[in-house]
N, C-alpha and C. Protein backbone atom coordinates (compact mmCIF):
# COMPACT_ATOMS: atom_id res chain seq x y z
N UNK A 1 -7.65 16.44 8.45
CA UNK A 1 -8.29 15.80 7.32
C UNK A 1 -7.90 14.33 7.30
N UNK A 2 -8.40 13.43 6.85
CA UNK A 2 -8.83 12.32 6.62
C UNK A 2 -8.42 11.61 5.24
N UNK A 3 -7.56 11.11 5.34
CA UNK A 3 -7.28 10.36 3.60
C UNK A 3 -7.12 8.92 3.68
N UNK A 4 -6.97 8.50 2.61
CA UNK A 4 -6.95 6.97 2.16
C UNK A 4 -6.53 6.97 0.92
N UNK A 5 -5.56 6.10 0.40
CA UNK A 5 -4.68 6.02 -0.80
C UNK A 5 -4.93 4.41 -1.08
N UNK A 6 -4.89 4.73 -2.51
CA UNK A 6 -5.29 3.30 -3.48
C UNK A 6 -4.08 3.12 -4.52
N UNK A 7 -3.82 1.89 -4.40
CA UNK A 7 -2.34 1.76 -4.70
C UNK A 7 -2.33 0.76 -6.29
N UNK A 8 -2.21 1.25 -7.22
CA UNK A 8 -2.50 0.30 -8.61
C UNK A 8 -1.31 -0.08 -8.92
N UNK A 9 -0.35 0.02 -8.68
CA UNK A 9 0.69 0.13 -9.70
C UNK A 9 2.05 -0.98 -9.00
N UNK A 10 3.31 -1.72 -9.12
CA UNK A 10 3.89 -2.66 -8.48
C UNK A 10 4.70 -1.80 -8.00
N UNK A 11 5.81 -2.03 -7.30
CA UNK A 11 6.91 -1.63 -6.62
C UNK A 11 7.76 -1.23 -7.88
N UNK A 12 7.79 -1.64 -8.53
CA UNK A 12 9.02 -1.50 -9.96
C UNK A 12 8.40 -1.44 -11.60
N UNK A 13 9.47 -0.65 -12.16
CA UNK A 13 8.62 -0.22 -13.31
C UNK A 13 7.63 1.26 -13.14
N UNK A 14 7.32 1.41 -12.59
CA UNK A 14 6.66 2.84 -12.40
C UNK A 14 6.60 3.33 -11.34
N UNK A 15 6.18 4.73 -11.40
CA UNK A 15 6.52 5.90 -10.23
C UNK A 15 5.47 6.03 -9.38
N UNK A 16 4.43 5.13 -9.90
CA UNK A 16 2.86 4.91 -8.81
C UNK A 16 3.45 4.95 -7.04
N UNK A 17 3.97 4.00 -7.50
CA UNK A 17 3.74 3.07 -5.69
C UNK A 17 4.88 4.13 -4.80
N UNK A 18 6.26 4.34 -5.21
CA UNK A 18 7.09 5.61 -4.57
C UNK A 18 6.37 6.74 -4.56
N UNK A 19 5.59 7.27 -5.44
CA UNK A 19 4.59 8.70 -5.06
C UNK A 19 3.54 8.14 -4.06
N UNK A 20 3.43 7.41 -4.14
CA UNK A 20 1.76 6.97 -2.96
C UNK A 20 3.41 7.15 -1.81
N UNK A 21 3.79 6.31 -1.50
CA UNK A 21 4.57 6.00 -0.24
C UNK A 21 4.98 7.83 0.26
N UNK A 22 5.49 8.51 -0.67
CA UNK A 22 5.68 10.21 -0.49
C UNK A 22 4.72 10.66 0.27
N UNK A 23 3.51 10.56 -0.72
CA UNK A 23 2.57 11.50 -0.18
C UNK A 23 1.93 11.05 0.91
N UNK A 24 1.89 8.87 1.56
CA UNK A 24 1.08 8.60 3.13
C UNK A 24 2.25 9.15 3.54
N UNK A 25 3.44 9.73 3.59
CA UNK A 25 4.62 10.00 4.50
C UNK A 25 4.24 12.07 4.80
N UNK A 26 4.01 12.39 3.63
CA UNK A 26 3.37 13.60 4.04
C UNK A 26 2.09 14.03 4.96
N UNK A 27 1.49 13.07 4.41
CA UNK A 27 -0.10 12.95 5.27
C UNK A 27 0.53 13.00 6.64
N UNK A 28 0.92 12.04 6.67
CA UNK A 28 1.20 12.04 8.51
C UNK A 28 2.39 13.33 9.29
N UNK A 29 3.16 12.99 8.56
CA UNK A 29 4.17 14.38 9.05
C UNK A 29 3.36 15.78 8.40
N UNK A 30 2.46 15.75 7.97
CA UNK A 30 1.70 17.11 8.07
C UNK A 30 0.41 17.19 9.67
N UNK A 31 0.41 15.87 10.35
CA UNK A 31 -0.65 15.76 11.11
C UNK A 31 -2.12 15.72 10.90
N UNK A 32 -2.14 14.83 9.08
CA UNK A 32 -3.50 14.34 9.29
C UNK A 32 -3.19 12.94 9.31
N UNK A 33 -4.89 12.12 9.31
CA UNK A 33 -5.10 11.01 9.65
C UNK A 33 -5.21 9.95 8.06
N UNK A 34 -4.30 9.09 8.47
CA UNK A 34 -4.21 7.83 7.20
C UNK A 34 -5.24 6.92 7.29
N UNK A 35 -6.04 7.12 6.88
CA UNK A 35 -7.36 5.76 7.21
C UNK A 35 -6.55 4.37 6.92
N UNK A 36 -6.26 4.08 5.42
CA UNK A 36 -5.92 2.97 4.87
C UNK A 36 -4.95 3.18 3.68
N UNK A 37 -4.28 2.43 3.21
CA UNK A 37 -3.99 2.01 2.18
C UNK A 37 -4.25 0.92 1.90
N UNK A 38 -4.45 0.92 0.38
CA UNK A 38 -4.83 -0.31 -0.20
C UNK A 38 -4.40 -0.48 -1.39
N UNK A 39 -4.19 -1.55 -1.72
CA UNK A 39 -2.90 -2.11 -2.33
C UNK A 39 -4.07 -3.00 -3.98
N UNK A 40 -4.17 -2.68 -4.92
CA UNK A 40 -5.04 -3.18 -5.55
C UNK A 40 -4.14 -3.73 -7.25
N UNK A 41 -5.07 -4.37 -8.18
CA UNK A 41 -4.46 -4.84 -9.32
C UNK A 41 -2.73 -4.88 -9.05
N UNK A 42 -1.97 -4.56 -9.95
CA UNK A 42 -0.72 -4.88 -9.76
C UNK A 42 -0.04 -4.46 -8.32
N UNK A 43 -0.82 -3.37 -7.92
CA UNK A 43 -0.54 -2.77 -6.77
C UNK A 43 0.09 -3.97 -5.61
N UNK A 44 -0.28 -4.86 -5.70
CA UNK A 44 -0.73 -6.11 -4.76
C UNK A 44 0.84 -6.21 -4.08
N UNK A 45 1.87 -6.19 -5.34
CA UNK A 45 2.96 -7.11 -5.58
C UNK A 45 3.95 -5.72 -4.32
N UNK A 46 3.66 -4.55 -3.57
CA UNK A 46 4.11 -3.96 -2.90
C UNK A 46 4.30 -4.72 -1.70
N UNK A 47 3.05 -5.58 -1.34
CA UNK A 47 2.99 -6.42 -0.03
C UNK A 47 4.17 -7.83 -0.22
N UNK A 48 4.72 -7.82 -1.45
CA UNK A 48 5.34 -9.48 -1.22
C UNK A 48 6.72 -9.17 -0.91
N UNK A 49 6.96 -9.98 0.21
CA UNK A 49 8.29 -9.95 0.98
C UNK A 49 9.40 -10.58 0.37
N UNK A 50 9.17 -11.16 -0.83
CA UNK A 50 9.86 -12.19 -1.85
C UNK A 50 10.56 -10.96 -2.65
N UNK A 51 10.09 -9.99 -2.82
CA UNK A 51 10.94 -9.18 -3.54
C UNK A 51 12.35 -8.50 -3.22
N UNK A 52 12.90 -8.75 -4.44
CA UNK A 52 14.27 -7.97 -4.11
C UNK A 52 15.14 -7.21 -5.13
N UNK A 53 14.56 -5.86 -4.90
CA UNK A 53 15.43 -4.85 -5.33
C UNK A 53 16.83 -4.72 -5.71
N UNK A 54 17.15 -4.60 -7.00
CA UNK A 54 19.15 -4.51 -7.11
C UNK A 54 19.40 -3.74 -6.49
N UNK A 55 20.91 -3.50 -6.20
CA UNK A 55 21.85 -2.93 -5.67
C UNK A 55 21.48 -1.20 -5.53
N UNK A 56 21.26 -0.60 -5.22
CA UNK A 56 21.10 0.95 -5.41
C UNK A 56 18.92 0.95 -5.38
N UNK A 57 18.61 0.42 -5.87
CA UNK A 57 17.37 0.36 -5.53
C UNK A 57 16.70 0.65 -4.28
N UNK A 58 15.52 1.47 -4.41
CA UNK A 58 15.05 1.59 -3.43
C UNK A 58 14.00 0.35 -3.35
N UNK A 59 13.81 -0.01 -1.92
CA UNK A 59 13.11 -1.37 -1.39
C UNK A 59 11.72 -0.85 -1.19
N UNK A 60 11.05 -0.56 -2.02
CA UNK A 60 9.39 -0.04 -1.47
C UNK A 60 8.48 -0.77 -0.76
N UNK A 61 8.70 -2.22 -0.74
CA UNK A 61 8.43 -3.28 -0.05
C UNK A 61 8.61 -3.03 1.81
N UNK A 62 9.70 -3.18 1.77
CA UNK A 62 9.98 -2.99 3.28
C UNK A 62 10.02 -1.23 3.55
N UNK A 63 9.62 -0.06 2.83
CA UNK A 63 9.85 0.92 3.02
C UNK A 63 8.15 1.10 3.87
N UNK A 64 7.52 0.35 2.71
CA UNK A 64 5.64 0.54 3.37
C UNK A 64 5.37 -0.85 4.66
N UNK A 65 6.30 -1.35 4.97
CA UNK A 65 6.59 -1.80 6.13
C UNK A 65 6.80 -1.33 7.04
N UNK A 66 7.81 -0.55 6.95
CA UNK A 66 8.34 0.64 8.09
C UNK A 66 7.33 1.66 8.28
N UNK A 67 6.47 2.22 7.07
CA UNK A 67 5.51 3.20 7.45
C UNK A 67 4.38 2.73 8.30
N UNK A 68 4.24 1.11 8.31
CA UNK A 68 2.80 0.92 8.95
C UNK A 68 3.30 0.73 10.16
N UNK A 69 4.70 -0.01 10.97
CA UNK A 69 5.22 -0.09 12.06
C UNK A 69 5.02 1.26 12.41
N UNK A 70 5.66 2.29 11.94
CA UNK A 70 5.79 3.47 13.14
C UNK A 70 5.26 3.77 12.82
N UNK A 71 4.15 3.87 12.03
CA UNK A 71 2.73 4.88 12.34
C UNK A 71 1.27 4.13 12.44
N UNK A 72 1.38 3.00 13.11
CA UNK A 72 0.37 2.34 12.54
C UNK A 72 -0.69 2.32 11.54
N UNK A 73 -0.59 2.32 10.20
CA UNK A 73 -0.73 2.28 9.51
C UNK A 73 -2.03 0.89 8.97
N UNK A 74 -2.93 1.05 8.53
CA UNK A 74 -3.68 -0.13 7.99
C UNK A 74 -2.94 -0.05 6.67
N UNK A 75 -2.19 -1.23 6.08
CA UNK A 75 -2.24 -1.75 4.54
C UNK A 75 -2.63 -2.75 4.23
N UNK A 76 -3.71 -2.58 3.61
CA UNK A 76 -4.40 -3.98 3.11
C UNK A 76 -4.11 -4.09 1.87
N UNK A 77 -4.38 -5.44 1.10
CA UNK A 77 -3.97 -6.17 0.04
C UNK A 77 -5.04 -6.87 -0.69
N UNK A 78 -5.72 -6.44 -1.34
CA UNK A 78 -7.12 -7.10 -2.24
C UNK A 78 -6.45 -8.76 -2.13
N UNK A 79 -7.53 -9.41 -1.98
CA UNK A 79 -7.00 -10.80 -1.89
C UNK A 79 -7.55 -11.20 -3.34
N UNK A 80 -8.67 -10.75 -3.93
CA UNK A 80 -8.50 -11.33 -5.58
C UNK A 80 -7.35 -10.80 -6.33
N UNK A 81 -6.59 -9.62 -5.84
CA UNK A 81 -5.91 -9.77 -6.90
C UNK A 81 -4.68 -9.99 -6.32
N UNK A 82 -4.81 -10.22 -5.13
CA UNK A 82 -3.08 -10.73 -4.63
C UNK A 82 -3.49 -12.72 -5.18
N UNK A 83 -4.24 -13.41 -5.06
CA UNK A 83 -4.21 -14.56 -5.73
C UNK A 83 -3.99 -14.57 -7.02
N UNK A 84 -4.54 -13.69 -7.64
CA UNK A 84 -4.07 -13.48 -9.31
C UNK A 84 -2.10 -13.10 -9.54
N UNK A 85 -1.71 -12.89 -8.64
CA UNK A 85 -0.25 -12.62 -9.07
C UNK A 85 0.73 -13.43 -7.74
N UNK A 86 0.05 -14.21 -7.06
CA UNK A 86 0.67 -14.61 -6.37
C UNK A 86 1.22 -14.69 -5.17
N UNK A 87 0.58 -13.15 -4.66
CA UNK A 87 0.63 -12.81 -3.03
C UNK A 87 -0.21 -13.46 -2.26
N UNK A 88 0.09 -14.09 -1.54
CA UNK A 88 -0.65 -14.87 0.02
C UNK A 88 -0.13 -14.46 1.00
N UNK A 89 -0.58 -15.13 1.62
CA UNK A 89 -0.69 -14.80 3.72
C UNK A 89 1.00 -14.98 3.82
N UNK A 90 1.30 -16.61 2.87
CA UNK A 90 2.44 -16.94 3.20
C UNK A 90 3.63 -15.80 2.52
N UNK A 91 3.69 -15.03 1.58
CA UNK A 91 4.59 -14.31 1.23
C UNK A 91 4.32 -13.00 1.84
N UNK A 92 3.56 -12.66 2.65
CA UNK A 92 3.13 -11.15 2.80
C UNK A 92 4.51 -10.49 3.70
N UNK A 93 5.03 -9.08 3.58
CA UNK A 93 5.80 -8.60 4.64
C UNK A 93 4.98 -7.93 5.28
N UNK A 94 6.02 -7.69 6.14
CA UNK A 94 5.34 -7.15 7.80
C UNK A 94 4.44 -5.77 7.49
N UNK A 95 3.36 -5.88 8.19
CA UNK A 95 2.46 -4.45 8.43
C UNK A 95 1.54 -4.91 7.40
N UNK A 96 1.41 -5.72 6.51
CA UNK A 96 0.56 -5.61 5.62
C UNK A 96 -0.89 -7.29 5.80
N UNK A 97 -1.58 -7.08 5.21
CA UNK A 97 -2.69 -7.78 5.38
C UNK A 97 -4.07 -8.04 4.41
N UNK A 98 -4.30 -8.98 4.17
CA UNK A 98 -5.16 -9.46 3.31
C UNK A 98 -6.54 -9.30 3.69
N UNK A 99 -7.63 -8.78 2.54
CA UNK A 99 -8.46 -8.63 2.91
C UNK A 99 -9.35 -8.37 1.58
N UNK A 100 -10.93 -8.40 1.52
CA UNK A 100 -11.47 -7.61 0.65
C UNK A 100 -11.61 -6.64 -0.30
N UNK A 101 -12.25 -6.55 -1.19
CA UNK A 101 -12.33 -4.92 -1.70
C UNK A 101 -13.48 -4.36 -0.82
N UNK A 102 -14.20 -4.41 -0.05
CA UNK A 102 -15.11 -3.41 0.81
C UNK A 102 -13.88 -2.91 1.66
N UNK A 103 -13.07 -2.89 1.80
CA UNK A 103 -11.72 -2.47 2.92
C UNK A 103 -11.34 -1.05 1.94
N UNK A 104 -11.60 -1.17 0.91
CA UNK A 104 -11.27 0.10 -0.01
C UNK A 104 -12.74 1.28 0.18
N UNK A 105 -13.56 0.23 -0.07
CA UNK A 105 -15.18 0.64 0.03
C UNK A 105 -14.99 1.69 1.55
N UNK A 106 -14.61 0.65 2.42
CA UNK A 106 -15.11 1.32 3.26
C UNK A 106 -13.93 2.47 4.02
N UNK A 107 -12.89 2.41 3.18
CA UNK A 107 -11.71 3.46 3.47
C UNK A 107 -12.48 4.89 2.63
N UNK A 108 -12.90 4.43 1.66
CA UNK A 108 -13.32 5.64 1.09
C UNK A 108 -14.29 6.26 1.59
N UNK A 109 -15.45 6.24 2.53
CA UNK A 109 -16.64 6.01 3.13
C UNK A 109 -16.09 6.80 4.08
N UNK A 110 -14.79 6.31 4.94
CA UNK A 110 -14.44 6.82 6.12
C UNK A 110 -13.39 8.37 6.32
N UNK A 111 -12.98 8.46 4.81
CA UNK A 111 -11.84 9.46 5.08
C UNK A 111 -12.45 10.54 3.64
N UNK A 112 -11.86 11.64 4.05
CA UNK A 112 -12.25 12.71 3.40
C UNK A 112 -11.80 12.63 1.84
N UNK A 113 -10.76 12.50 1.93
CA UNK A 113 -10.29 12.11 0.54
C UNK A 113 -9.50 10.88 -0.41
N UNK A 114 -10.04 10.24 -1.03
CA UNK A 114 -9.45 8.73 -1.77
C UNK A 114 -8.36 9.46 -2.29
N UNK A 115 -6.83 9.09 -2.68
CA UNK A 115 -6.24 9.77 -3.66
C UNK A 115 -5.28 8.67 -4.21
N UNK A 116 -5.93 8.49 -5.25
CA UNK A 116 -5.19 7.26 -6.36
C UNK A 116 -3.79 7.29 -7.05
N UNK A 117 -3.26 6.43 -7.11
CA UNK A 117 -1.24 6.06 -7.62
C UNK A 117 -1.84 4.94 -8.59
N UNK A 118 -1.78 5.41 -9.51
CA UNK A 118 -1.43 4.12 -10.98
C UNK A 118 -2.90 4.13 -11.52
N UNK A 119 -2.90 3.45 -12.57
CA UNK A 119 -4.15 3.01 -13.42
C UNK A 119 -4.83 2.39 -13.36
């Protein structure tokens, strides 16, 4: 099966973005296929490499880094709303990438099931 995950919610403050990161980590260690993630409204702020987690914190930033390295992974980053909070090319961490909302359009188009994290 075929999925794609839509990511609303920031790295901190809510349980959105760690449940999305769970369940693309299940997708694949179950042996289906990750079309995309996509990183949308507050969601955005997962891609900025500027962030930094206190002490005991988990780093969800560089955690969805590591998932797109070893699994190649597409994560894209709405570019209207990464300009609305401040994410660019220049702050982005590794694995991740700027792009459209048809990149969502067309993740959903391509994989069997969309399955949404946050509001």
């Amino acid at each position: 099966m075929k999925f794609a995950i839509l990511v609303n919610e920031a790295p901190f403050g809510h349980q959105a973005a760690q449940s999305a990161l769970s369940f693309a980590r299940a997708v694949l260690s179950s042996g289906h296929d990750l079309v995309r993630v996509f990183f949308y409204c507050d969601g955005v702020q997962n891609a900025n490499r500027l962030a930094a987690p206190g002490n005991g914190e988990t780093n969800l930033v560089r955690d969805w880094s590591r998932l797109a390295s070893d699994n190649n992974v597409d994560l894209v980053v709405c570019i209207a709303a990464g300009l609305r909070r401040g994410v660019r090319d220049a702050n982005l961490a590794p694995g991740f990438r700027i792009s459209g909302l048809g990149q969502m359009v067309e993740a959903a188009v391509l994989a069997d099931r969309l399955v949404t994290f946050g509001g």
